[in-house]
C-alpha atoms as a PDB file:
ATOM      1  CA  UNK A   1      14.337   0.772   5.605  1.00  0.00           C
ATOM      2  CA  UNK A   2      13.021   3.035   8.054  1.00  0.00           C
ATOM      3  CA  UNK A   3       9.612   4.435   8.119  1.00  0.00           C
ATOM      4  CA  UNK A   4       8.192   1.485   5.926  1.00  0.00           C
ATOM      5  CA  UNK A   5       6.598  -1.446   7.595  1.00  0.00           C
ATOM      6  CA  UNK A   6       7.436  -4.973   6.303  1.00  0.00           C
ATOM      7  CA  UNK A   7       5.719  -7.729   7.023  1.00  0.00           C
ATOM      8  CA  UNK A   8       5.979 -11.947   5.658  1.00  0.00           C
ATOM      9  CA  UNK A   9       3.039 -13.313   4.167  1.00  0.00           C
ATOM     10  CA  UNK A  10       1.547 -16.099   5.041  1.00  0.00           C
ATOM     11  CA  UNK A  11       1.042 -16.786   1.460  1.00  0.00           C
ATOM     12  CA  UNK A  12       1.740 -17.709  -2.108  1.00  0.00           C
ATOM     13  CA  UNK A  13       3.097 -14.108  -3.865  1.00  0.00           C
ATOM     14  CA  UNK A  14      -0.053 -15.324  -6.017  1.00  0.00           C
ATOM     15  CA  UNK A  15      -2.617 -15.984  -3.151  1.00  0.00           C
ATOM     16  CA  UNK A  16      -0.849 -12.845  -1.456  1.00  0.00           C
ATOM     17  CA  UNK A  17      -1.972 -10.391  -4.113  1.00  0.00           C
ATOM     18  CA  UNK A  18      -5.288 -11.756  -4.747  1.00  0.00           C
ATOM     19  CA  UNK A  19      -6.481 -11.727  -0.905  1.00  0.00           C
ATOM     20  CA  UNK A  20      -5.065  -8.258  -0.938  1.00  0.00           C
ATOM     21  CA  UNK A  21      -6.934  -7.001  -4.023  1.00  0.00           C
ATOM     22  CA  UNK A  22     -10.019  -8.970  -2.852  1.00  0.00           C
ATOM     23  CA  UNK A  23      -9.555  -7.127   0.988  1.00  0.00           C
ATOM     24  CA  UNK A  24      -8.995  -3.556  -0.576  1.00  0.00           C
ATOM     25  CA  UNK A  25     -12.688  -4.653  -3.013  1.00  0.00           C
ATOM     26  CA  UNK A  26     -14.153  -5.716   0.668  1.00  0.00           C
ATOM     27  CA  UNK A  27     -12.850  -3.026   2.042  1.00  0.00           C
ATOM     28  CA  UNK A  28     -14.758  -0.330   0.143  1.00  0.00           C
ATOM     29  CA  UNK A  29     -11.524   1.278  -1.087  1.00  0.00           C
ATOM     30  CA  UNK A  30     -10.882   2.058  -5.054  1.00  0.00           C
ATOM     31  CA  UNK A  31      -8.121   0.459  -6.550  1.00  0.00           C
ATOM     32  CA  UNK A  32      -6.233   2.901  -8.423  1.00  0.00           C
ATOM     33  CA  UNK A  33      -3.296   0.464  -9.734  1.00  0.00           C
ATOM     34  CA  UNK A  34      -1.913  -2.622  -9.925  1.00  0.00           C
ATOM     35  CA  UNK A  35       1.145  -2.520 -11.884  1.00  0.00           C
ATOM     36  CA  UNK A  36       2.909  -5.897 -11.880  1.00  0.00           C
ATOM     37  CA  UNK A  37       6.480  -4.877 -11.886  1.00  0.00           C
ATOM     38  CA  UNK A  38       7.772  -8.162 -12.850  1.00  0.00           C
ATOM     39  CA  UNK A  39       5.918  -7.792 -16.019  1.00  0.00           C
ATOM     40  CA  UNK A  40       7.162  -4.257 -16.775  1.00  0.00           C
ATOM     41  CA  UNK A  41      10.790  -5.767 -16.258  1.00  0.00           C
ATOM     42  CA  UNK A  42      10.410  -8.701 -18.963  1.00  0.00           C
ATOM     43  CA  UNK A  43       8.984  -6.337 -21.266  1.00  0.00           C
ATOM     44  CA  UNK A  44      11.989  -4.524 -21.337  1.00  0.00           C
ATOM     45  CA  UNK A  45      14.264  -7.946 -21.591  1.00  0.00           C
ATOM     46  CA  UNK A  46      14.971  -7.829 -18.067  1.00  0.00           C
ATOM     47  CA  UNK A  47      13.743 -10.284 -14.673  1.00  0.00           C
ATOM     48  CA  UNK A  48      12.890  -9.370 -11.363  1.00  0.00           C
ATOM     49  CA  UNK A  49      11.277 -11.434  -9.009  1.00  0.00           C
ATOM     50  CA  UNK A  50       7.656 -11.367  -8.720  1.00  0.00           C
ATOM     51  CA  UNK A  51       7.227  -7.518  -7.829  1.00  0.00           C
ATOM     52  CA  UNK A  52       3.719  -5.624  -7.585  1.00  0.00           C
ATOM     53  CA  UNK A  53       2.123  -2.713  -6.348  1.00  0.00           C
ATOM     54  CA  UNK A  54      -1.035  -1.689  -5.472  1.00  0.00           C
ATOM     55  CA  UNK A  55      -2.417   1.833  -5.347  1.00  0.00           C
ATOM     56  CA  UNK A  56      -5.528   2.492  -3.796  1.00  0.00           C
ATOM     57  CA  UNK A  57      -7.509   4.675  -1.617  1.00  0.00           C
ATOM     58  CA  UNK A  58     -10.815   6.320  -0.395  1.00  0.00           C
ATOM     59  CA  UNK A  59     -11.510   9.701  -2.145  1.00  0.00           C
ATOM     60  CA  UNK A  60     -13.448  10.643   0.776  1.00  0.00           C
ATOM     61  CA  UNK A  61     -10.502  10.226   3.284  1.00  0.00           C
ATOM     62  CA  UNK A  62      -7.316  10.736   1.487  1.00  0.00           C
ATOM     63  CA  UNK A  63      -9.111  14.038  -0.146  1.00  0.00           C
ATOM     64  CA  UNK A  64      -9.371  15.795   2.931  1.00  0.00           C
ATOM     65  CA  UNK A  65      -5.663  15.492   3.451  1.00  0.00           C
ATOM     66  CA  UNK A  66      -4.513  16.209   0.356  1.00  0.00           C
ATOM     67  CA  UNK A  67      -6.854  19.987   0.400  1.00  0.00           C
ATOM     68  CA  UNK A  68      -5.284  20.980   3.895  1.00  0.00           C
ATOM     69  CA  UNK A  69      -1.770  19.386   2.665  1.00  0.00           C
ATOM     70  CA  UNK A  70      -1.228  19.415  -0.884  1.00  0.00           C
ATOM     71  CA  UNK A  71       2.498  17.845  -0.771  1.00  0.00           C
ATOM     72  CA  UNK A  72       0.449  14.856   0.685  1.00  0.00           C
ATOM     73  CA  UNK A  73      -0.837  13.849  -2.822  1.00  0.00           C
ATOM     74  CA  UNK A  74       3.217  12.626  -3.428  1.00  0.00           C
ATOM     75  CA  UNK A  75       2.273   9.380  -0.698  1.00  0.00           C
ATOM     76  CA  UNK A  76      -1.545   9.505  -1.756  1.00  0.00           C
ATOM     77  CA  UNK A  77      -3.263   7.390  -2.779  1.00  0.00           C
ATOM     78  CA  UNK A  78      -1.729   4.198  -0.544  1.00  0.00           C
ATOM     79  CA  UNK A  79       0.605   1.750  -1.663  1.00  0.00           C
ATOM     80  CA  UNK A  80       0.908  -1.795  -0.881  1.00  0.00           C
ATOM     81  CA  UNK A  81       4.228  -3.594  -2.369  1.00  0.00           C
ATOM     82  CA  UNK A  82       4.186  -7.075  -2.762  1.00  0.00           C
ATOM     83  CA  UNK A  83       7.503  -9.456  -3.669  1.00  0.00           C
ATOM     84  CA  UNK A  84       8.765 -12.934  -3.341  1.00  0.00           C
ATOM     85  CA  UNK A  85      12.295 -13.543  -2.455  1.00  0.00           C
ATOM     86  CA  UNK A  86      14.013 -16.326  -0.943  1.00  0.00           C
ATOM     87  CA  UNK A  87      12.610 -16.119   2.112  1.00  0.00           C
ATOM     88  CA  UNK A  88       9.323 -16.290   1.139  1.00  0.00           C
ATOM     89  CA  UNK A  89       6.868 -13.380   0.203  1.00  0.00           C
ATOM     90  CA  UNK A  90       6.609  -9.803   1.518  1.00  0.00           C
ATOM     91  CA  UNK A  91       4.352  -6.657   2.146  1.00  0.00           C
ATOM     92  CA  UNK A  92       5.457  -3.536   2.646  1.00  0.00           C
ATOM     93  CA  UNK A  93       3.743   0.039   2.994  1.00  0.00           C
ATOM     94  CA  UNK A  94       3.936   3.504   4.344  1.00  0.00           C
ATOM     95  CA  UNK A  95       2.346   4.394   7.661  1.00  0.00           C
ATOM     96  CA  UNK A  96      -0.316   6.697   7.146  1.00  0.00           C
ATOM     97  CA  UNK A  97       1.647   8.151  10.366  1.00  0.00           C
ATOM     98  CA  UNK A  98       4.499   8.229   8.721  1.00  0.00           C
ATOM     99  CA  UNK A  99       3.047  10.209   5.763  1.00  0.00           C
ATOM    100  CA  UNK A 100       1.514  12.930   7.975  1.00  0.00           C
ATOM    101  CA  UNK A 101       5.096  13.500   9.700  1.00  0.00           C
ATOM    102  CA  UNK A 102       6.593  14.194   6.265  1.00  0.00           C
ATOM    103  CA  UNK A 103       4.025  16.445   5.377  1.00  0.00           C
ATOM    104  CA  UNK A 104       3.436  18.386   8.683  1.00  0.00           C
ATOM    105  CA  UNK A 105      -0.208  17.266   8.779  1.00  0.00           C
ATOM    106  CA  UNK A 106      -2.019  18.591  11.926  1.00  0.00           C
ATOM    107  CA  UNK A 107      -5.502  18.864  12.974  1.00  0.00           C
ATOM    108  CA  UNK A 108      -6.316  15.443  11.097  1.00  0.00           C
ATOM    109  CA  UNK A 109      -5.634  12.739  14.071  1.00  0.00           C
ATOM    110  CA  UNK A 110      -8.654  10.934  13.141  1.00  0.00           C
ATOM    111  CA  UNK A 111      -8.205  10.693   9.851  1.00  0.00           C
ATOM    112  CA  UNK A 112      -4.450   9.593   9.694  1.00  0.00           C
ATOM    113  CA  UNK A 113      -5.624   7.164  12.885  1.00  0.00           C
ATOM    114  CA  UNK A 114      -8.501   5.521  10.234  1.00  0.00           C
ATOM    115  CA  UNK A 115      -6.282   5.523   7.364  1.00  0.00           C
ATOM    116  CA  UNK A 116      -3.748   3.422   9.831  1.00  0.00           C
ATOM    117  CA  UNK A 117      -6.041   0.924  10.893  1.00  0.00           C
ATOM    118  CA  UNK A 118      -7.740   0.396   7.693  1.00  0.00           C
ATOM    119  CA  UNK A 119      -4.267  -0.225   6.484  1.00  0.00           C
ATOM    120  CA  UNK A 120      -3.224  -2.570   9.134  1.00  0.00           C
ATOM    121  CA  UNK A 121      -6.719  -4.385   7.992  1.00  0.00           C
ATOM    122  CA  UNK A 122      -5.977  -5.071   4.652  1.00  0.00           C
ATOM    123  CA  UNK A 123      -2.354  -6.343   5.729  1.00  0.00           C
ATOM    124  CA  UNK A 124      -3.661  -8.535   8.424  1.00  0.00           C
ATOM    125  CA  UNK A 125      -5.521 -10.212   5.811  1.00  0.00           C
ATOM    126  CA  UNK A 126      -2.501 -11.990   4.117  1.00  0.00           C
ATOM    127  CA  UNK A 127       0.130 -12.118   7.263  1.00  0.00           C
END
């Protein structure tokens, strides 16, 4: 897994997700998504473990990056993943840092270095 950070909650997968949707709400963000993967798997017949992600953002900062680097728009908006195996339940995300690398982003330090720490934020808030 490299170039995604995981980290354990400190959580329930259910008090997990709701602190996170309730941080990225706080947090002034839009959420974008919240597609319960779990769900999509039992409609289908299928089980997976309890599986979600979240996509969300700030128009205002991911827009900037994806003008001056449209291939950006492929990571953007964020993702949070959520899941609960037997070892208890995980987050799991992109670094912003990581997403201008793959890009080539330049000139945007700022940016990608507020998009990090808002990030790190919103996972702080369940680990």
């Amino acid at each position: 897994m490299t170039n995604v950070i995981v980290r354990n909650s400190a959580h329930s997968y259910a008090e997990t997700l709701s602190k996170l949707l309730a941080a990225i709400a706080h947090g002034g963000a839009t959420l974008f998504a919240n597609i319960d993967q779990r769900a999509a798997a039992e409609s289908v017949g299928m089980s997976l473990r309890p599986t979600s992600l979240l996509i969300f953002g700030n128009p205002k900062a991911g827009t900037p990056l994806m003008d001056a680097f449209p291939l950006a728009a492929l990571d953007l908006p964020l993702k949070l993943l959520i899941w609960e195996d037997a070892e208890g339940v995980k987050v799991a995300f992109t670094p912003p840092s990581e997403i201008a690398i793959r890009y080539d982003v330049t000139g945007k330090d700022q940016l990608v270095a507020a998009l990090s720490q808002q990030l790190e934020m919103l996972v702080g808030a369940v680990t």
